[in-house]
Protein backbone atom coordinates (compact mmCIF):
# COMPACT_ATOMS: atom_id res chain seq x y z
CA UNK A 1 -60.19 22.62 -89.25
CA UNK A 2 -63.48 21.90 -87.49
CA UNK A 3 -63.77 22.45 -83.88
CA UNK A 4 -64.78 18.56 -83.59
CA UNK A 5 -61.14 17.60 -84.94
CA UNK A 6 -59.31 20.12 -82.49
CA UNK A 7 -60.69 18.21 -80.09
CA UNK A 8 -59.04 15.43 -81.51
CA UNK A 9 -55.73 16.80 -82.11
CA UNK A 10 -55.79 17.73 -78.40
CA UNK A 11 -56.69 14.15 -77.31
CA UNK A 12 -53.85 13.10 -78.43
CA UNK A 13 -51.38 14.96 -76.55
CA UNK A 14 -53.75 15.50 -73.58
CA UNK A 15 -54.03 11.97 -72.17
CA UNK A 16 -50.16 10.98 -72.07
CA UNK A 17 -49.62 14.37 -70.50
CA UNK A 18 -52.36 13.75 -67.92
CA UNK A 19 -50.90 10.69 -66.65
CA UNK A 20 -47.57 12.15 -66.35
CA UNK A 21 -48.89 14.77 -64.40
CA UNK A 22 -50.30 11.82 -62.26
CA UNK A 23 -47.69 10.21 -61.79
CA UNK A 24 -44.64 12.77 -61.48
CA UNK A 25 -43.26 12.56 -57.41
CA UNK A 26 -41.65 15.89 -55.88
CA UNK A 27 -37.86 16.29 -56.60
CA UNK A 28 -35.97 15.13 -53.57
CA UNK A 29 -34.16 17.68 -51.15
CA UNK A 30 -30.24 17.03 -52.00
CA UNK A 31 -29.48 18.05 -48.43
CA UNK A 32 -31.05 14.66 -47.42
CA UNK A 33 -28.75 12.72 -49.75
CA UNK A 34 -25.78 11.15 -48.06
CA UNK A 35 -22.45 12.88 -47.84
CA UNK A 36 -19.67 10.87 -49.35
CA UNK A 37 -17.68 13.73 -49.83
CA UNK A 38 -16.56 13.53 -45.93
CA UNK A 39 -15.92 9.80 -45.53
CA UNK A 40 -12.54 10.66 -48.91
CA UNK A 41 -9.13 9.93 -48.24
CA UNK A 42 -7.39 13.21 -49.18
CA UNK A 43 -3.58 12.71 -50.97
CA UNK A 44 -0.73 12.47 -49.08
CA UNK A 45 1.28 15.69 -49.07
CA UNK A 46 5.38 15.70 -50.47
CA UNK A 47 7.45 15.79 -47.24
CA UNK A 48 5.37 13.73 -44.61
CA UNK A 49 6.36 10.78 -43.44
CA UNK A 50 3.71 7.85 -43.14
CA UNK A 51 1.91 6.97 -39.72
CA UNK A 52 3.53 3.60 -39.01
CA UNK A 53 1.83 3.64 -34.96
CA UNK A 54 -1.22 0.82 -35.27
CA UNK A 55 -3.25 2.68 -32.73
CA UNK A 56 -3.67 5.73 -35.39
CA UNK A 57 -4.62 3.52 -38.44
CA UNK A 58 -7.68 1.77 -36.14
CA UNK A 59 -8.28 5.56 -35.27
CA UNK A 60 -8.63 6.23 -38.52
CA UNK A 61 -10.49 2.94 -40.12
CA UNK A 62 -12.95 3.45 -37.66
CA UNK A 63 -13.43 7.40 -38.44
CA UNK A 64 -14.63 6.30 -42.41
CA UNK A 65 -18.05 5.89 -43.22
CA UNK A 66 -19.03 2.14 -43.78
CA UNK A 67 -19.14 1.35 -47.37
CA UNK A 68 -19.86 -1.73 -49.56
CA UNK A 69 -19.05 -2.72 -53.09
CA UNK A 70 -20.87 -2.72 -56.17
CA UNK A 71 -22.85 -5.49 -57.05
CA UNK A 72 -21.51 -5.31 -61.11
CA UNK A 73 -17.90 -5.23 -60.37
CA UNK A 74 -14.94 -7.93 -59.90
CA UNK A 75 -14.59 -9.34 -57.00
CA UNK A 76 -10.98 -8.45 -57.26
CA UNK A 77 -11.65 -4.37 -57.88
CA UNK A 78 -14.15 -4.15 -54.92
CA UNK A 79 -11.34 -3.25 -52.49
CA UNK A 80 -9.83 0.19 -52.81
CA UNK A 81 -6.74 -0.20 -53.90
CA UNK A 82 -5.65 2.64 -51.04
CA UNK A 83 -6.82 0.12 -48.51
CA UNK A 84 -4.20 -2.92 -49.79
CA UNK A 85 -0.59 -0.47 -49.34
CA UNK A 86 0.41 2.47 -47.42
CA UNK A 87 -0.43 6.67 -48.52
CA UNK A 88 2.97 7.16 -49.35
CA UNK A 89 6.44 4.72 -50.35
CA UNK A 90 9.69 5.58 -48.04
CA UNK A 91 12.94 6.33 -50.68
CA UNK A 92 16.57 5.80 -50.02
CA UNK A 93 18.57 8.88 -50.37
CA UNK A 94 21.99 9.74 -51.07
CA UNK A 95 23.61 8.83 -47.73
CA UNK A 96 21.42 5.89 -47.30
CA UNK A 97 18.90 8.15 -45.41
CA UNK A 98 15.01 7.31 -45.87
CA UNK A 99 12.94 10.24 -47.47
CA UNK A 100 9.31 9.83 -48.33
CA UNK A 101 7.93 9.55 -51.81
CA UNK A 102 5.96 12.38 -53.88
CA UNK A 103 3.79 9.52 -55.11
CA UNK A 104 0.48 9.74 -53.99
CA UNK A 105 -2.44 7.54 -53.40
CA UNK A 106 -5.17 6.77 -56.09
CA UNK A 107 -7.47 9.86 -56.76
CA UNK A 108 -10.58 10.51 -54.74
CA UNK A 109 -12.39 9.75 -58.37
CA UNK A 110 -11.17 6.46 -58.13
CA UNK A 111 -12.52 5.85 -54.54
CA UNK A 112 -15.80 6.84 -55.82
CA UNK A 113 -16.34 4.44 -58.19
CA UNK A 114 -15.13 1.20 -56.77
CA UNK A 115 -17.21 1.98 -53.50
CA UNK A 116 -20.39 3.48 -52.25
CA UNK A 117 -21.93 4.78 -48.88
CA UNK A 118 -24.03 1.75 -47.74
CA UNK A 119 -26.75 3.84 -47.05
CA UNK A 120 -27.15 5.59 -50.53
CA UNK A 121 -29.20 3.56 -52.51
CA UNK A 122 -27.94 1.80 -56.03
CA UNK A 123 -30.37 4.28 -58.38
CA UNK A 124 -31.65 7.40 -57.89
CA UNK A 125 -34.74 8.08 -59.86
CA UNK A 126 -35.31 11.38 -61.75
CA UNK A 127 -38.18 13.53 -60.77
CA UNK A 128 -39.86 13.06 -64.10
CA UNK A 129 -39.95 9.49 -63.72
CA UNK A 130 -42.94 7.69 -62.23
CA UNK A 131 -40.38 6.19 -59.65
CA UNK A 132 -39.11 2.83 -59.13
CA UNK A 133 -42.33 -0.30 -60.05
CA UNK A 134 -43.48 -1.31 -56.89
CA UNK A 135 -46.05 -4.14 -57.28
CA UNK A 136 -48.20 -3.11 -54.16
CA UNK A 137 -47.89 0.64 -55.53
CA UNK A 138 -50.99 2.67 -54.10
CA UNK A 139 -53.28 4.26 -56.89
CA UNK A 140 -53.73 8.16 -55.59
CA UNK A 141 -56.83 10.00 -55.43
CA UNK A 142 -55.16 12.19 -58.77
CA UNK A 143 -54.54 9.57 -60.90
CA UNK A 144 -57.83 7.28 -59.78
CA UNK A 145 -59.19 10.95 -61.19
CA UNK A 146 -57.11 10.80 -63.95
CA UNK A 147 -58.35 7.03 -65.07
CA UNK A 148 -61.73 8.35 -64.54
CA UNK A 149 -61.62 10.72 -67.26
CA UNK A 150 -59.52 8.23 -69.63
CA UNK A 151 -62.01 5.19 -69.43
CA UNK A 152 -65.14 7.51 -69.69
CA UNK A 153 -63.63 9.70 -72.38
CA UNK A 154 -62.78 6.07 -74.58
CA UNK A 155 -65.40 3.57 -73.28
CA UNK A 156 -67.59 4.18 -76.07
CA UNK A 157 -65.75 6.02 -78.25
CA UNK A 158 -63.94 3.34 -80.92
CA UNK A 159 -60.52 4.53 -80.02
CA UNK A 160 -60.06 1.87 -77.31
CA UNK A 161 -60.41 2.35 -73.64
CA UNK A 162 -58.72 -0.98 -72.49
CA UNK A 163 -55.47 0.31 -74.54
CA UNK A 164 -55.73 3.93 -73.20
CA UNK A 165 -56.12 2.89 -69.44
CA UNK A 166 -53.09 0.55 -70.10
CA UNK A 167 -50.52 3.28 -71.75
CA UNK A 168 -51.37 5.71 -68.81
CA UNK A 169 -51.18 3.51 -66.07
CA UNK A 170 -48.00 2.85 -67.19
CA UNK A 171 -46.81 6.32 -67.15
CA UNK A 172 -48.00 6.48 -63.82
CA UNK A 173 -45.70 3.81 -63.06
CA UNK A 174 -48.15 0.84 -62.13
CA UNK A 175 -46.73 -1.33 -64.51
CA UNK A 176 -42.71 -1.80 -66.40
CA UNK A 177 -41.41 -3.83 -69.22
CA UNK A 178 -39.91 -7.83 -67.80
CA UNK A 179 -37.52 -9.38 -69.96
CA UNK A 180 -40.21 -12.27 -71.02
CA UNK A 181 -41.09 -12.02 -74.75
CA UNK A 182 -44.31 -11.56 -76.03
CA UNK A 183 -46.01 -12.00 -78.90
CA UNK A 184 -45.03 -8.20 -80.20
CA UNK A 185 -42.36 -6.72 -77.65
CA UNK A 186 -41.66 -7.63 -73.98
CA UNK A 187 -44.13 -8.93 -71.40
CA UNK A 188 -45.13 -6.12 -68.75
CA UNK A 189 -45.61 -6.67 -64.93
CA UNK A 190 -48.23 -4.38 -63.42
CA UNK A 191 -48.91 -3.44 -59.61
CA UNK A 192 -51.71 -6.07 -57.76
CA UNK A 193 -55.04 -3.91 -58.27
CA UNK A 194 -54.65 -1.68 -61.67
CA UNK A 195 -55.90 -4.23 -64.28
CA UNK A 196 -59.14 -4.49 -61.67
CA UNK A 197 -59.38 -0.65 -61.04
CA UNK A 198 -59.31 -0.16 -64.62
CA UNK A 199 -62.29 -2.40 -65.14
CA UNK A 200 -64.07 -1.89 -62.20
CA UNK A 201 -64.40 2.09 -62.71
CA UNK A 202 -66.48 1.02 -66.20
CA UNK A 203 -69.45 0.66 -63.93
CA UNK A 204 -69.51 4.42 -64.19
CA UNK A 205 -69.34 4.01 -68.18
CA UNK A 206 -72.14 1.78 -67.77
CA UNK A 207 -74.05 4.06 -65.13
CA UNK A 208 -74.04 6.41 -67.92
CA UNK A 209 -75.91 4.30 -70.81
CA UNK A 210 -78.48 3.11 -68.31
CA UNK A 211 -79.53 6.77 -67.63
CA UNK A 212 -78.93 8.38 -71.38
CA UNK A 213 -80.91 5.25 -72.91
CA UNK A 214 -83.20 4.67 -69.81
CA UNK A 215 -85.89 4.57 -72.21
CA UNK A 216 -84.86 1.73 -74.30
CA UNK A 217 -83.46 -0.46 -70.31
CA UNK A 218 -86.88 0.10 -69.73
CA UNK A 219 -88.23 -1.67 -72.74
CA UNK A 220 -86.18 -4.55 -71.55
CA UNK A 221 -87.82 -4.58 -68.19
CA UNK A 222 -90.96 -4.04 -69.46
CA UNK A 223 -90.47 -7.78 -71.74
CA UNK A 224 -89.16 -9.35 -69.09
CA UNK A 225 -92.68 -8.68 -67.46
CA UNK A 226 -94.49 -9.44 -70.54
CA UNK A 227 -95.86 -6.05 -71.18
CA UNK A 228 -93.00 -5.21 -74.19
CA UNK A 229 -92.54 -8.18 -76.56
CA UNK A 230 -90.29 -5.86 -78.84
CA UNK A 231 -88.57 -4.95 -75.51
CA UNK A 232 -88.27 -8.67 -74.74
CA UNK A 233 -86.73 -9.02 -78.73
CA UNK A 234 -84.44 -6.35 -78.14
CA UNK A 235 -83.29 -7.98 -74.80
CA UNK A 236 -82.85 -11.75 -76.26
CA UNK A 237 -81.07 -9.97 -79.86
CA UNK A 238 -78.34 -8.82 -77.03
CA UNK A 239 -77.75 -11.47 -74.82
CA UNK A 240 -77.03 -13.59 -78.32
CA UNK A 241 -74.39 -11.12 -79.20
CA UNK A 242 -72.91 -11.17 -75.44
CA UNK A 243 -72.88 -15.03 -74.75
CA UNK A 244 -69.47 -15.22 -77.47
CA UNK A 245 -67.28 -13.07 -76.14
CA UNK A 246 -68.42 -13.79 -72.66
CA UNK A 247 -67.00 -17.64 -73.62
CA UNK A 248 -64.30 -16.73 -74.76
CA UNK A 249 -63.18 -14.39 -72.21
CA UNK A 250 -63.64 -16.87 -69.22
CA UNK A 251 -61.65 -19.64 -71.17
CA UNK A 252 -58.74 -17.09 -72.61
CA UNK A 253 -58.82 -14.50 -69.76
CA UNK A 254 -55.10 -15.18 -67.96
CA UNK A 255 -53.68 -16.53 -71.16
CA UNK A 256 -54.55 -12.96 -72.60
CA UNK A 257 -53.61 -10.77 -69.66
CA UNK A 258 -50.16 -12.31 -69.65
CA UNK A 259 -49.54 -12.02 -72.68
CA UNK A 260 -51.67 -8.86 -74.56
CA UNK A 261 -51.33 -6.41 -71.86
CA UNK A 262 -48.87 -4.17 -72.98
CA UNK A 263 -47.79 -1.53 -74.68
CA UNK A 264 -46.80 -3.13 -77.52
CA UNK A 265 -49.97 -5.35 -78.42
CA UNK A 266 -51.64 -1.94 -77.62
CA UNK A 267 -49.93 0.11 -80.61
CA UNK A 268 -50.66 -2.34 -83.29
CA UNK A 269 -54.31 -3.00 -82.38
CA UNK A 270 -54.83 1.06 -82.32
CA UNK A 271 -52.88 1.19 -86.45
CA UNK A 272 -54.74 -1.63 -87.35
CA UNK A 273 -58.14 -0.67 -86.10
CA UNK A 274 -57.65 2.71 -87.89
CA UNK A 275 -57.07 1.42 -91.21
CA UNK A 276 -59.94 -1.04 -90.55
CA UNK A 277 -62.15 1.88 -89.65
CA UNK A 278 -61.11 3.92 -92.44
CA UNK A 279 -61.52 0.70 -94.81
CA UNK A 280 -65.20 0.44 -93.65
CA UNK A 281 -66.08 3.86 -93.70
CA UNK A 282 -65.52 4.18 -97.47
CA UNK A 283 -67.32 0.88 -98.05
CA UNK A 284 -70.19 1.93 -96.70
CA UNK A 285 -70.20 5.59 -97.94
CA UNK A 286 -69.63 3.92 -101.25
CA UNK A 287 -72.45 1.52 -101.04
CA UNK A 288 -75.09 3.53 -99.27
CA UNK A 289 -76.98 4.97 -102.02
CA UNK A 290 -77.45 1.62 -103.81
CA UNK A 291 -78.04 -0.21 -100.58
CA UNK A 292 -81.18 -0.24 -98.01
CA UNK A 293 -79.70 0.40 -94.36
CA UNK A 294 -81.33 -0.87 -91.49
CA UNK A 295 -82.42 0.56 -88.05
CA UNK A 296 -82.46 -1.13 -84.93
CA UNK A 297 -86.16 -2.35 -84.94
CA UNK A 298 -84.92 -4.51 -87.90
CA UNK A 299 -82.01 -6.23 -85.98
CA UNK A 300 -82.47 -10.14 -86.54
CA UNK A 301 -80.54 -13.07 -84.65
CA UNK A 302 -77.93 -13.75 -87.20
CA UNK A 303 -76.91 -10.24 -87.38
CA UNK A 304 -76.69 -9.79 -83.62
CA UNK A 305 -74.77 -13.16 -83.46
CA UNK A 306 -72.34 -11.79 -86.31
CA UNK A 307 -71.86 -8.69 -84.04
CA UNK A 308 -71.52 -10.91 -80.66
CA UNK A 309 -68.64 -12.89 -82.48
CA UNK A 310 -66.62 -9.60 -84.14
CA UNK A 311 -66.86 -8.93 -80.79
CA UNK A 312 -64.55 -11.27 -79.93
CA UNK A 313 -62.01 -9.44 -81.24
CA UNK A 314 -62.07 -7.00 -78.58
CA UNK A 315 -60.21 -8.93 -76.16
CA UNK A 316 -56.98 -8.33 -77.49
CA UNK A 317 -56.07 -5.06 -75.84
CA UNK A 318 -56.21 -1.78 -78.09
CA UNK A 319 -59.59 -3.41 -80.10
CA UNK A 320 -61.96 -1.40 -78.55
CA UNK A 321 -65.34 -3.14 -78.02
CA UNK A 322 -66.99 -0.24 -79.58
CA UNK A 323 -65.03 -0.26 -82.86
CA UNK A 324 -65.49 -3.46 -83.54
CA UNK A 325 -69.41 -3.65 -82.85
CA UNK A 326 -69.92 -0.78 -84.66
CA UNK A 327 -67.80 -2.05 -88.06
CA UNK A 328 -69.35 -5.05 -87.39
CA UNK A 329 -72.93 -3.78 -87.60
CA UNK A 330 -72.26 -1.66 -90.34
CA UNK A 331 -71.01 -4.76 -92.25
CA UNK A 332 -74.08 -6.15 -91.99
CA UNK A 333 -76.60 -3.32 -93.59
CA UNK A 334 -77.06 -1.35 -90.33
CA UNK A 335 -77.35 2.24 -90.42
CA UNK A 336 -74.78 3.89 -88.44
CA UNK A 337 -76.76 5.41 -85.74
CA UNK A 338 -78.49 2.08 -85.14
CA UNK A 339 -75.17 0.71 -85.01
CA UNK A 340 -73.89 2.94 -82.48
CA UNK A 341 -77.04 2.41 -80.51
CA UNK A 342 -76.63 -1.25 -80.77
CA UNK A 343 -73.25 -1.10 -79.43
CA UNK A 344 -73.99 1.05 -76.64
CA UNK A 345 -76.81 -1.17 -75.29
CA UNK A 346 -74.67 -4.53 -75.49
CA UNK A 347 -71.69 -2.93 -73.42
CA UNK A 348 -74.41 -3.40 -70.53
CA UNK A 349 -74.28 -7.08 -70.26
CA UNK A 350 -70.72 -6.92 -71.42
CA UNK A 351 -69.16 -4.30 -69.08
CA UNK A 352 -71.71 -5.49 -66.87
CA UNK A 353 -70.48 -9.22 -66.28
CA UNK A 354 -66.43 -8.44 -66.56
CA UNK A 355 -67.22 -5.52 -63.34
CA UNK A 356 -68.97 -8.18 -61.27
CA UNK A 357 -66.32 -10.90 -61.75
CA UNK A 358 -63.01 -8.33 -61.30
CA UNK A 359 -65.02 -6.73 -58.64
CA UNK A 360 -65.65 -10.29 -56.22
CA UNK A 361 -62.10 -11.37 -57.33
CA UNK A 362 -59.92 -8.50 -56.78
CA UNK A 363 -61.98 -6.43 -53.67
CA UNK A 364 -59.02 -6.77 -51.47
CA UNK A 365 -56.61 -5.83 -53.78
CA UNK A 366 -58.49 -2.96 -54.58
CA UNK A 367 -59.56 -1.48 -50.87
CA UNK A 368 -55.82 -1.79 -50.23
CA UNK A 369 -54.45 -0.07 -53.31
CA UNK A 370 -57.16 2.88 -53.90
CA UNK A 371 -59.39 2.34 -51.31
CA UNK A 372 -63.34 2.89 -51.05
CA UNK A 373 -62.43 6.52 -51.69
CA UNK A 374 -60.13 6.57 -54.73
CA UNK A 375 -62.58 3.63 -56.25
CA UNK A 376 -65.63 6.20 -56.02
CA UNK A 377 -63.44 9.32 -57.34
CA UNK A 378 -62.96 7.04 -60.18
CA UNK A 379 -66.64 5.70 -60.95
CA UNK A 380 -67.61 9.63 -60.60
CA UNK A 381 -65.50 10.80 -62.72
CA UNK A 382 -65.89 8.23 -65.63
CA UNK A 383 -69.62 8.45 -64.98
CA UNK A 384 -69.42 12.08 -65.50
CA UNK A 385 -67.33 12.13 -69.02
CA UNK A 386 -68.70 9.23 -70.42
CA UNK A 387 -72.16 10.62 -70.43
CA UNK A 388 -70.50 13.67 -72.08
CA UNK A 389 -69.03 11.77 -74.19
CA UNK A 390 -71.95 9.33 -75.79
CA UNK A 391 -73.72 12.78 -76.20
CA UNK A 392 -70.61 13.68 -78.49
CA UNK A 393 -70.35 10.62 -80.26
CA UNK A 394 -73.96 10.60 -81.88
CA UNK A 395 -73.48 14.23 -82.83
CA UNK A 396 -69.85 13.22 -84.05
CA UNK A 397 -71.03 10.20 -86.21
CA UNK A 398 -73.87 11.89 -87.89
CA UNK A 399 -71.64 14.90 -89.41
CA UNK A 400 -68.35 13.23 -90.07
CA UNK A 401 -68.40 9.31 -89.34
CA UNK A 402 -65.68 6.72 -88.17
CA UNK A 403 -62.96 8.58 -90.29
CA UNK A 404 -61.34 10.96 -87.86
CA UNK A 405 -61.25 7.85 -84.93
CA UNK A 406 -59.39 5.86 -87.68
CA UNK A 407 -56.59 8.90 -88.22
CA UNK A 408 -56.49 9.63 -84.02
CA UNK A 409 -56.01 5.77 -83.73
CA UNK A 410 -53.07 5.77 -86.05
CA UNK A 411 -51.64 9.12 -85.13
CA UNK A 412 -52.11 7.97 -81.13
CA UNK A 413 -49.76 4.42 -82.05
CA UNK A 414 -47.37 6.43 -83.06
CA UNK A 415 -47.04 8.67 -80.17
CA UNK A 416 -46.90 5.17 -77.61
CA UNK A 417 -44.55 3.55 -80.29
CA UNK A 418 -42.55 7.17 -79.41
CA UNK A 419 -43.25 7.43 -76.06
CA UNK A 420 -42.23 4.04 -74.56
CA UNK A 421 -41.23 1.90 -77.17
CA UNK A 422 -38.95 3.69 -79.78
């Protein structure tokens, strides 16, 4: 095994792990719980006769700790049945005399489970949950750190960063499962500000292309000032493989965040992706003596529109943008490299416009859940790693191709389908 699919194996097990990391809370201090062991009513003793005076029962009821029933039981069992009779029943002896009864009271056990302290909340969350969903839930400097890494690691890698930033924000517990069916599982609710932090922080993904293929951006420029016609080209080829998906997405945004964001949706777009990648792979390896592949000097209109509509595609969750521009190119007689290339450069405009619109639409949402410094620890950090990570993708694709994405895409649904679903 190659040090390149190491990596991979470790992926896979590092990014669930991260967020859980993230999100784990300290275990609480069982001192501070409250004490319902001193507010029991002990049994009556054999041999002592019941407290008849009324002054001593209100000295008593007033000495127990305030309680309240629980919500799921009967009306009828949320009284204690030691509250409706006396401790203890008086017997008639032999002579007529009165004698108190052995028989006790119900046990403590039974106390405890028809009442509760009204101060000791209904569920108690484990320390290796995320905690209870709170929809104004504040995004921590750790785990804005910890998104950072995820969306530069899988921006432009074809594994998916939409689907990876959605599994491990819900293992940080920004998002839970509603009881509203979906089109493949149940519906999830997430916290105000996580869908926009998570597409926000691509500006440092897209930080990163502008400086590793500053030559190329500069091209652009240079057309757009009539010095560069191929620049100009090269800058009209990607705004024709942009304007689809940017349709589509402004007319089938909300209808696909309520109902593709989720765990679920996320699993089957990562299988199917892999065996798509896999699929393509060996028709190209196939075909690629027999057939003329194309650089990116050759790119014509219809083959950048073909790219801008598989794009499309991408805005079900789990996609990835990347996969399906590179398959997509491929398909068409590109050479992988100058499919790669081509997808890097069109996640400008794209990343580019969906940043700008979450950004204006969600800025209060977002000062108030990570604020100005958990939004920069996030662009840093994704900045950082996705340079890194380009770097390792052209290296990647020129020794082993789209193969090994394809297996870590399947292998990774079936650790979510483990993890939260199964």
């Amino acid at each position: 095994m190659t040090a390149r699919a190491i990596q991979i194996v470790l992926l896979i097990a590092i990014i669930p792990a991260a967020a859980r990391l993230a999100a784990a809370e300290p275990e609480s201090d069982p001192s501070s719980q409250p004490n319902t062991q001193s507010g029991m009513r002990t049994d009556t003793q054999p041999g002592t006769q019941p407290d008849t005076q009324p002054a001593k029962e209100a000295d008593l009821s007033a000495s127990q700790p305030d309680f309240e029933p629980t919500t799921h039981l009967p009306a009828a069992t949320q009284t204690c049945p030691a509250d409706s009779q006396p401790a203890t029943q008086p017997a008639s002896g032999p002579n007529g005399e009165t004698q108190p009864s052995t028989q006790s009271q119900p046990a403590t056990d039974e106390w405890l489970i028809h009442t509760r302290p009204a101060s000791q909340p209904a569920t108690m969350p484990s320390a290796a949950q995320a905690g209870p969903f709170d929809p104004k839930r504040k995004i921590s400097l750790q785990q804005a750190a910890v998104l950072g890494v995820v969306e530069g690691l899988t921006e432009y890698l074809p594994v998916s960063s939409t689907g990876h930033l959605i599994i491990a924000g819900h293992l940080m517990g920004h998002s839970k499962f509603s009881d509203q069916p979906g089109p493949l599982g149940k519906k999830i609710i997430s916290s105000d500000a996580i869908g926009a932090f998570d597409i926000v922080i691509q500006l440092g993904a897209i930080l990163a292309v502008l400086g590793l293929y500053r030559g190329r951006v500069g091209q652009m420029c240079l057309g757009i000032a009539g010095r560069d016609p191929w620049g100009l080209r090269l800058l009209g080829l990607l705004m024709l493989a942009f304007l689809p998906s940017a349709a589509a997405g402004l007319l089938l945004h909300r209808p696909i965040e309520e109902n593709l964001f989720s765990p679920m949706t996320v699993c089957w777009a990562l299988f199917a992706g892999g065996l798509l990648m896999i699929a393509v792979e060996w028709f190209y390896r196939a075909r690629r003596a027999k057939t003329r592949r194309l650089n990116l000097n050759q790119m014509t209109a219809w083959r950048a529109l073909f790219i801008g509509l598989a794009q499309c595609l991408a805005l079900w969750p789990g996609t990835s943008r990347s996969m399906i521009t590179i398959v997509a190119a491929m398909l068409v007689g590109m050479e992988i490299l100058a499919a790669a290339e081509f997808s890097f450069l069109l996640a400008l405009p794209t990343l580019g416009a969906a940043t700008v619109y979450s950004g204006i639409k969600d800025w209060d949402g977002l000062m108030n859940s990570a604020g100005p410094d958990g939004l920069a620890v996030g662009l840093i950090v994704s900045a950082v790693v996705a340079a890194i990570s380009v770097k390792l993708m052209i290296r990647w694709l020129t020794r082993h191709g789209l193969t090994p994405f394809g297996v870590y895409r399947i292998a990774i649904a079936g650790v979510i389908w483990w993890l939260l679903i199964a």
